[in-house]
C-alpha atoms as a PDB file:
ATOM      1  CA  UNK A   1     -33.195  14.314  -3.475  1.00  0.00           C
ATOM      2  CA  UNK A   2     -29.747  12.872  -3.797  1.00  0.00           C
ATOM      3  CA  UNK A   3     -27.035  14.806  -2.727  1.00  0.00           C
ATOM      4  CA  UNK A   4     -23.945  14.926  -5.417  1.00  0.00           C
ATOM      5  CA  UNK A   5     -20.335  15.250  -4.277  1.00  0.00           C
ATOM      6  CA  UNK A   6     -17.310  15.331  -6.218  1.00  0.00           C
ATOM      7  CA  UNK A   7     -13.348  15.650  -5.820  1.00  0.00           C
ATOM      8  CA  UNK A   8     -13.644  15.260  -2.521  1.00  0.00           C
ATOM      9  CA  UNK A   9     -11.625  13.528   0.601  1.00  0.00           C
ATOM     10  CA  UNK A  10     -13.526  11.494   3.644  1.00  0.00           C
ATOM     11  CA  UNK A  11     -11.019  10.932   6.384  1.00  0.00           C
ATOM     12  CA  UNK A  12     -12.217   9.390   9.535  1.00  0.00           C
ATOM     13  CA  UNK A  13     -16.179   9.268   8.371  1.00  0.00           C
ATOM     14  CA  UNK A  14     -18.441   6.105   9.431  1.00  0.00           C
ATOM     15  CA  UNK A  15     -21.707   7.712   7.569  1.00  0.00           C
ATOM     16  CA  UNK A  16     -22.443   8.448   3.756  1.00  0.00           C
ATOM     17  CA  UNK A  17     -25.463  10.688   3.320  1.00  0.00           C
ATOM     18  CA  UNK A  18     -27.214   9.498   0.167  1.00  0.00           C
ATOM     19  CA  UNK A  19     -25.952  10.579  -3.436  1.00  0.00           C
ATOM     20  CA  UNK A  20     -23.605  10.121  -5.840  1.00  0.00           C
ATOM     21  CA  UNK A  21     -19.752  10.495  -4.701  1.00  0.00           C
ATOM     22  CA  UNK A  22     -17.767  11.074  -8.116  1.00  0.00           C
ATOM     23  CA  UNK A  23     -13.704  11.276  -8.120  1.00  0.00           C
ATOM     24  CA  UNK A  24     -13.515  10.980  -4.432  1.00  0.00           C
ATOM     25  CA  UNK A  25     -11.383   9.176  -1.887  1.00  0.00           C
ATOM     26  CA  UNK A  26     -12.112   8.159   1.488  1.00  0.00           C
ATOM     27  CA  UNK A  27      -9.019   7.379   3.894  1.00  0.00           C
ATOM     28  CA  UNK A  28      -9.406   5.591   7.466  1.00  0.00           C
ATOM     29  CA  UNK A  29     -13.206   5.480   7.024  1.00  0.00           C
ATOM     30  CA  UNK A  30     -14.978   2.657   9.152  1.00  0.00           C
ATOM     31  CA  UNK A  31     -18.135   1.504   7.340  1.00  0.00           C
ATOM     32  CA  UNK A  32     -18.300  -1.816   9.091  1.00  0.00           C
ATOM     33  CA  UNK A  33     -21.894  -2.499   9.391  1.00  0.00           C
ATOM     34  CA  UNK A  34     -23.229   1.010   7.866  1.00  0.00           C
ATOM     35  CA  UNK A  35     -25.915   0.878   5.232  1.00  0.00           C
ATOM     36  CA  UNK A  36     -24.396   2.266   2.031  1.00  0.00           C
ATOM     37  CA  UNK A  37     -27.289   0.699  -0.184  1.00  0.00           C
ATOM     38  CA  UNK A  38     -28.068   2.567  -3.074  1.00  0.00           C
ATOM     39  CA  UNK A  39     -24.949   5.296  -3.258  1.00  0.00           C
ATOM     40  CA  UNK A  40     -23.230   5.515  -6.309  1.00  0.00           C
ATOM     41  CA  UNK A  41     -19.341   5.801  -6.158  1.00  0.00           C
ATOM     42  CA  UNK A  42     -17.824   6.593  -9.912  1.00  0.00           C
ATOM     43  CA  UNK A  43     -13.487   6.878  -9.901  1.00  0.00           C
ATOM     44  CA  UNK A  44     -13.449   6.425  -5.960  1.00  0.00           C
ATOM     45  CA  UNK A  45     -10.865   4.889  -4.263  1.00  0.00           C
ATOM     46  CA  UNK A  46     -11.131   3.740  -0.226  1.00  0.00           C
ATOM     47  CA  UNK A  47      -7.582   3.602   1.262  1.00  0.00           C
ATOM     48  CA  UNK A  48      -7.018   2.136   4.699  1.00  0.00           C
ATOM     49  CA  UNK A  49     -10.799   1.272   5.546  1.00  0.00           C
ATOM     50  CA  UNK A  50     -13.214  -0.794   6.512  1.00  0.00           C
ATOM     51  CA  UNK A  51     -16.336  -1.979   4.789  1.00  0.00           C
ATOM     52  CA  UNK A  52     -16.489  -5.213   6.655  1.00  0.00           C
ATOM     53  CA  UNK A  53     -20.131  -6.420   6.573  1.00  0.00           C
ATOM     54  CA  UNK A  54     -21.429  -3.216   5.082  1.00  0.00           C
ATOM     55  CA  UNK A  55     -25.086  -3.459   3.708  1.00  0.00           C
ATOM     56  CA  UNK A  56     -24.297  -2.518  -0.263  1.00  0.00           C
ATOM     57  CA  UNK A  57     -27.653  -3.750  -2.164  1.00  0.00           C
ATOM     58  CA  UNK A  58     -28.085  -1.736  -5.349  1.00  0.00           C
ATOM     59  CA  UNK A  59     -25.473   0.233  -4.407  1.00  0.00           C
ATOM     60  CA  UNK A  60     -22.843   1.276  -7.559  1.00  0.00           C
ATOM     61  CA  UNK A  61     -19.407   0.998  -7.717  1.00  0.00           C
ATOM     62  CA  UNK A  62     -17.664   2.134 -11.440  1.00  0.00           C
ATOM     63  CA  UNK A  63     -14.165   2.102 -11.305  1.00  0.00           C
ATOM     64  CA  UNK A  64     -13.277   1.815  -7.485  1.00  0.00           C
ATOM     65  CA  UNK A  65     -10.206   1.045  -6.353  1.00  0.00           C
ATOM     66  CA  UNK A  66      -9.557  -0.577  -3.061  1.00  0.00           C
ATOM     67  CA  UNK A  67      -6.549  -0.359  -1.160  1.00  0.00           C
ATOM     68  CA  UNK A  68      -5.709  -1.661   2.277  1.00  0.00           C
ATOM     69  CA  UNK A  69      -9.276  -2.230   2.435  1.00  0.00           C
ATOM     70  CA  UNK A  70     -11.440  -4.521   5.149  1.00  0.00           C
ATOM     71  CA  UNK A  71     -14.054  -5.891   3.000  1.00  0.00           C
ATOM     72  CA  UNK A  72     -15.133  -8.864   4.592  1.00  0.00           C
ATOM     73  CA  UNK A  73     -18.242 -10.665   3.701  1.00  0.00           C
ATOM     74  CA  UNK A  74     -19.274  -7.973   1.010  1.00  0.00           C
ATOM     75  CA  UNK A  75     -22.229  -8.851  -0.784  1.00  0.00           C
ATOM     76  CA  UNK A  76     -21.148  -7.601  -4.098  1.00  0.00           C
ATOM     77  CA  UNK A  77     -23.663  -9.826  -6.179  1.00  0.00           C
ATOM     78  CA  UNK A  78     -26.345  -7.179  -4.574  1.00  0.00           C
ATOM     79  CA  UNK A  79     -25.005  -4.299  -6.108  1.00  0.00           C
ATOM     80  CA  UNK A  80     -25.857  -2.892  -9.404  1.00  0.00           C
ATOM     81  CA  UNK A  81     -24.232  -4.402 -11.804  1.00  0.00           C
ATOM     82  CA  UNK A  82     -24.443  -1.566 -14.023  1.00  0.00           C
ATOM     83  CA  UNK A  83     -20.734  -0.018 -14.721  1.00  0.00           C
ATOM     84  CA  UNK A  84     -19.865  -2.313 -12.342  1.00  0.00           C
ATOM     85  CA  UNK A  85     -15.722  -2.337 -12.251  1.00  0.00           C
ATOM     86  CA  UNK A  86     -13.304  -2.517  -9.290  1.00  0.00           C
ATOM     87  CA  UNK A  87      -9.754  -3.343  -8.102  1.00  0.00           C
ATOM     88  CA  UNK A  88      -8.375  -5.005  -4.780  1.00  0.00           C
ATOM     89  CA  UNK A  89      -4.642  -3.722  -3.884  1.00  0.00           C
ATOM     90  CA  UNK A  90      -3.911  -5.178  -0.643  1.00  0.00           C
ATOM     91  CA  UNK A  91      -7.447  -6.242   1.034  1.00  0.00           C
ATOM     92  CA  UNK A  92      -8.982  -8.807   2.706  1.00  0.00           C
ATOM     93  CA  UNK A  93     -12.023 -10.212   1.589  1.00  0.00           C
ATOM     94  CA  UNK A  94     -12.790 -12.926   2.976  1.00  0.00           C
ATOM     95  CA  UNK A  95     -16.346 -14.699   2.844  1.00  0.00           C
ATOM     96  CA  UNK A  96     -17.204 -11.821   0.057  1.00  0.00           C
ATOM     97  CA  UNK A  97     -19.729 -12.557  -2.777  1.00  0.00           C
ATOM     98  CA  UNK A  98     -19.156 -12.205  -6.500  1.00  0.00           C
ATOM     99  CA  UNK A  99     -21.658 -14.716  -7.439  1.00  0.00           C
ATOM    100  CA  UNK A 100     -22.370 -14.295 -11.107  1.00  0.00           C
ATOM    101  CA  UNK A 101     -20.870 -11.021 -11.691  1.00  0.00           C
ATOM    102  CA  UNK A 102     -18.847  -9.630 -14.522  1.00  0.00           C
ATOM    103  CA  UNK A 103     -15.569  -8.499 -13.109  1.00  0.00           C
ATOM    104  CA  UNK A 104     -13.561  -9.252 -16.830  1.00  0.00           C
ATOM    105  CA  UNK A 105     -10.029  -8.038 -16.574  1.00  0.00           C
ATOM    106  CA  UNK A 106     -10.355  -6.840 -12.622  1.00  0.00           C
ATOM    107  CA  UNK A 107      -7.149  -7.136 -11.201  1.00  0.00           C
ATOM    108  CA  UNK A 108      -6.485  -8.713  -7.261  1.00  0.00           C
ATOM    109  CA  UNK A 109      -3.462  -7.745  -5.936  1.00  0.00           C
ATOM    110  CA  UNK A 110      -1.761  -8.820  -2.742  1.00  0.00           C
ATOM    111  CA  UNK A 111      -5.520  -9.434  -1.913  1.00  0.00           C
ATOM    112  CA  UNK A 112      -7.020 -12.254   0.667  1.00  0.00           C
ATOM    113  CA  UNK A 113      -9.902 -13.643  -0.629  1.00  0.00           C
ATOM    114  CA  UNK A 114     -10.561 -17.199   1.413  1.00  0.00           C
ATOM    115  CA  UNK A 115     -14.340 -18.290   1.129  1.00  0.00           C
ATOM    116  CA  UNK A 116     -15.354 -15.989  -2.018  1.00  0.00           C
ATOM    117  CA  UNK A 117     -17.625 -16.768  -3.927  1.00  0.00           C
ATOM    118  CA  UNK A 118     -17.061 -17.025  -7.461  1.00  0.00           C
ATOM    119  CA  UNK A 119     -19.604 -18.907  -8.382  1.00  0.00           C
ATOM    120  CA  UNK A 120     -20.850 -18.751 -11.872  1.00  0.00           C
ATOM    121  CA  UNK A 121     -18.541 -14.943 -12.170  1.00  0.00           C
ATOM    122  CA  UNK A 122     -16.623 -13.867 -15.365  1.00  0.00           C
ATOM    123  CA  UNK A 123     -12.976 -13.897 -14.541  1.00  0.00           C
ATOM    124  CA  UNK A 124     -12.018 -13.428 -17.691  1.00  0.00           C
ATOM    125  CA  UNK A 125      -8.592 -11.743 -18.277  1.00  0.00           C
ATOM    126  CA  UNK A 126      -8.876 -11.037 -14.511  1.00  0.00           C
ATOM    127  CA  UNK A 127      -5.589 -11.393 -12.937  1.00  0.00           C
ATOM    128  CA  UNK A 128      -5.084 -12.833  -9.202  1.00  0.00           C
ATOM    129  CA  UNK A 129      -1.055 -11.872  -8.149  1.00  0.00           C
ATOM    130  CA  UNK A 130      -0.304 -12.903  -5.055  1.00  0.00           C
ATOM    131  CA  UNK A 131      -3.391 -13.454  -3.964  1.00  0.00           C
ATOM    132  CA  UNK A 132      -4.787 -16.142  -1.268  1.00  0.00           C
ATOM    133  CA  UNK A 133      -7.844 -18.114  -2.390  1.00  0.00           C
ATOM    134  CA  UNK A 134      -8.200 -20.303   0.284  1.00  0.00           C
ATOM    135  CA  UNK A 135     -11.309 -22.018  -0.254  1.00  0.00           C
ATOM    136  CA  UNK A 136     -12.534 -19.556  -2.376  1.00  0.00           C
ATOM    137  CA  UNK A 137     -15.715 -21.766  -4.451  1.00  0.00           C
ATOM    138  CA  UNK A 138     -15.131 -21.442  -8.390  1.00  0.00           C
ATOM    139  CA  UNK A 139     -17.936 -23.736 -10.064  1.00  0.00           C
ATOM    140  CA  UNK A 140     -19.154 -22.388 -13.763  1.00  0.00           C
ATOM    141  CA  UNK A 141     -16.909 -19.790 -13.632  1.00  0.00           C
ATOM    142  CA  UNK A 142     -15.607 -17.914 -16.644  1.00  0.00           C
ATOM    143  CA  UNK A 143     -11.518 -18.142 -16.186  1.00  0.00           C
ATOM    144  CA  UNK A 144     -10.692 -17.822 -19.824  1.00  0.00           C
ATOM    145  CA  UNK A 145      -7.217 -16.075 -20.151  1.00  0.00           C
ATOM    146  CA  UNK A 146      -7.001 -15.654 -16.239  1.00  0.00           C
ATOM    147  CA  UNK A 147      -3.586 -15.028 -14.363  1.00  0.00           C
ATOM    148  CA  UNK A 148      -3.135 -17.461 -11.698  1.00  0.00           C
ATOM    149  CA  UNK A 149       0.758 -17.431 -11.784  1.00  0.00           C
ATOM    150  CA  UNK A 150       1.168 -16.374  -8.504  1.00  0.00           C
ATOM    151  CA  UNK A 151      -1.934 -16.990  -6.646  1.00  0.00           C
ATOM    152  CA  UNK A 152      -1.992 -19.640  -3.976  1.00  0.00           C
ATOM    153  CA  UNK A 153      -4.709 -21.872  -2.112  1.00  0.00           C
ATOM    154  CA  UNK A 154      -6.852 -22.193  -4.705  1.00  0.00           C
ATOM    155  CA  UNK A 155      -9.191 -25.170  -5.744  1.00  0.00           C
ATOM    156  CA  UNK A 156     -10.102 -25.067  -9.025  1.00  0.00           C
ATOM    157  CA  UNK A 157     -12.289 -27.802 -10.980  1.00  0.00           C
ATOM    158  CA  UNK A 158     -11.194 -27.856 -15.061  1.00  0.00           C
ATOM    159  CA  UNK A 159     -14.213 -29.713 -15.583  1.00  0.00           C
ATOM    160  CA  UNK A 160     -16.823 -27.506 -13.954  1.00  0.00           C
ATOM    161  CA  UNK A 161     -14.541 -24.336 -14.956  1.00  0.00           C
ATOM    162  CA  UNK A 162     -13.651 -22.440 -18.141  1.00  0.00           C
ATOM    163  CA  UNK A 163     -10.197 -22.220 -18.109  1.00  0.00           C
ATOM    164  CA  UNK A 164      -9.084 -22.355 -21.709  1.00  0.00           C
ATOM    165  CA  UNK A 165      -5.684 -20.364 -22.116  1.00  0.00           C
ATOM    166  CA  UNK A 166      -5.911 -19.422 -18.145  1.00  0.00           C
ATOM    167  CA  UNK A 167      -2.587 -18.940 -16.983  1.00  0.00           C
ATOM    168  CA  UNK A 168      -0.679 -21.094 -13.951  1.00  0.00           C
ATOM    169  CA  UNK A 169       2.820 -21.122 -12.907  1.00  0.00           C
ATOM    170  CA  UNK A 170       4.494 -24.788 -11.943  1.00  0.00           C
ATOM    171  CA  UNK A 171       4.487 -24.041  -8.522  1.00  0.00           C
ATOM    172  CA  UNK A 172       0.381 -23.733  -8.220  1.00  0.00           C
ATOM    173  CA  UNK A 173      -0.856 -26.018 -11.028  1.00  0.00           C
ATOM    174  CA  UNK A 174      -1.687 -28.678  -7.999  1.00  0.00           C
ATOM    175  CA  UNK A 175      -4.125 -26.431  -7.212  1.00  0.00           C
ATOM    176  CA  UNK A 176      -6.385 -27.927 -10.717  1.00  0.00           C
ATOM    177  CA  UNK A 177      -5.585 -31.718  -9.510  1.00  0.00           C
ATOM    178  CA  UNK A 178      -7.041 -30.809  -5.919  1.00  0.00           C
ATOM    179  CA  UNK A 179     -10.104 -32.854  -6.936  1.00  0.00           C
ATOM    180  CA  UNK A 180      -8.406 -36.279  -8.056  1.00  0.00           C
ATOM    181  CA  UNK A 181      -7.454 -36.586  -4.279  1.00  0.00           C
ATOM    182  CA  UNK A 182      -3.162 -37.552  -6.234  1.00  0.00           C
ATOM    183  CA  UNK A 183      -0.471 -36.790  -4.509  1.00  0.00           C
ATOM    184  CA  UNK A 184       2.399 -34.518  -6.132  1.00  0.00           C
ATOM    185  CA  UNK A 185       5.554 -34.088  -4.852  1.00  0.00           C
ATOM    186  CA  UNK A 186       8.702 -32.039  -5.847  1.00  0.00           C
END
């Protein structure tokens, strides 16, 4: 039986018993590595932690908000996309996976997010500010409407990419010519 726990505070934990963790927040936690497959977290929110390499297949996350959050090499594409819905204030997530998943209208703030994967995910209405996507791999990728006026790094193909009405500023929009190998200067 799954334990259920709600409106509560983790400070300093490194291990989730099993269950469902409703309107909670966990502060200074260090999941790196733990096994958090399976748990569902509804209107969470992880401040100043680290889920860095955490195992997270099937596990649920509906409206969770991360903030100054480790979250390197996350395999979101393994968790249940049911509900699925969160934010990134201030993270790094490098190497993470959101291959195929629907993350319409998330928002990426302040986030680092070199090497994602993006493959084949709907971006739409998402919004990247001031976010780095440093190699971050967009191919098939639903970017319809998506705010890219103040991300940087990115590599994005409009031929491989829907990016109908996506929004760029002047400063970034080199970042959609990266593949014709042109030179722009200012």
């Amino acid at each position: 039986m799954n334990d259920y726990f709600e409106e509560k505070s983790f400070v300093n934990q490194s291990v989730l018993k099993m269950g469902t963790y409703e309107d909670c927040n966990f502060k200074n936690c260090d999941f790196s590595n733990a096994n958090l497959s399976g748990i569902t977290f509804i209107d969470c929110e992880f401040v100043f932690c680290n889920l860095s390499m955490t195992k997270i297949k099937q596990t649920s996350f509906k409206n969770v908000n991360f903030l100054d959050t480790k979250l390197l090499g996350l395999r979101f594409d393994q968790c249940n996309t049911f509900g699925f819905e969160i934010s990134l204030d201030n993270c790094i997530a490098n190497h993470a996976s959101f291959y195929k998943l629907n993350l319409k209208n998330t928002l990426f703030k302040n986030a680092q997010l070199r090497e994602v994967d993006f493959i084949e995910a709907n971006l739409s209405k998402a919004t990247f500010d001031n976010c780095d996507l440093q190699a971050a791999v967009f191919e098939n990728t639903n970017l319809k409407e998506t705010d890219f006026r103040t991300a940087y790094n990115f590599a994005i193909n409009p031929e491989t990419n829907l990016i109908k009405k996506a929004r760029f500023s002047a400063n970034n929009i080199v970042g959609l010519l990266h593949q014709y190998d042109i030179e722009i200067e200012s």
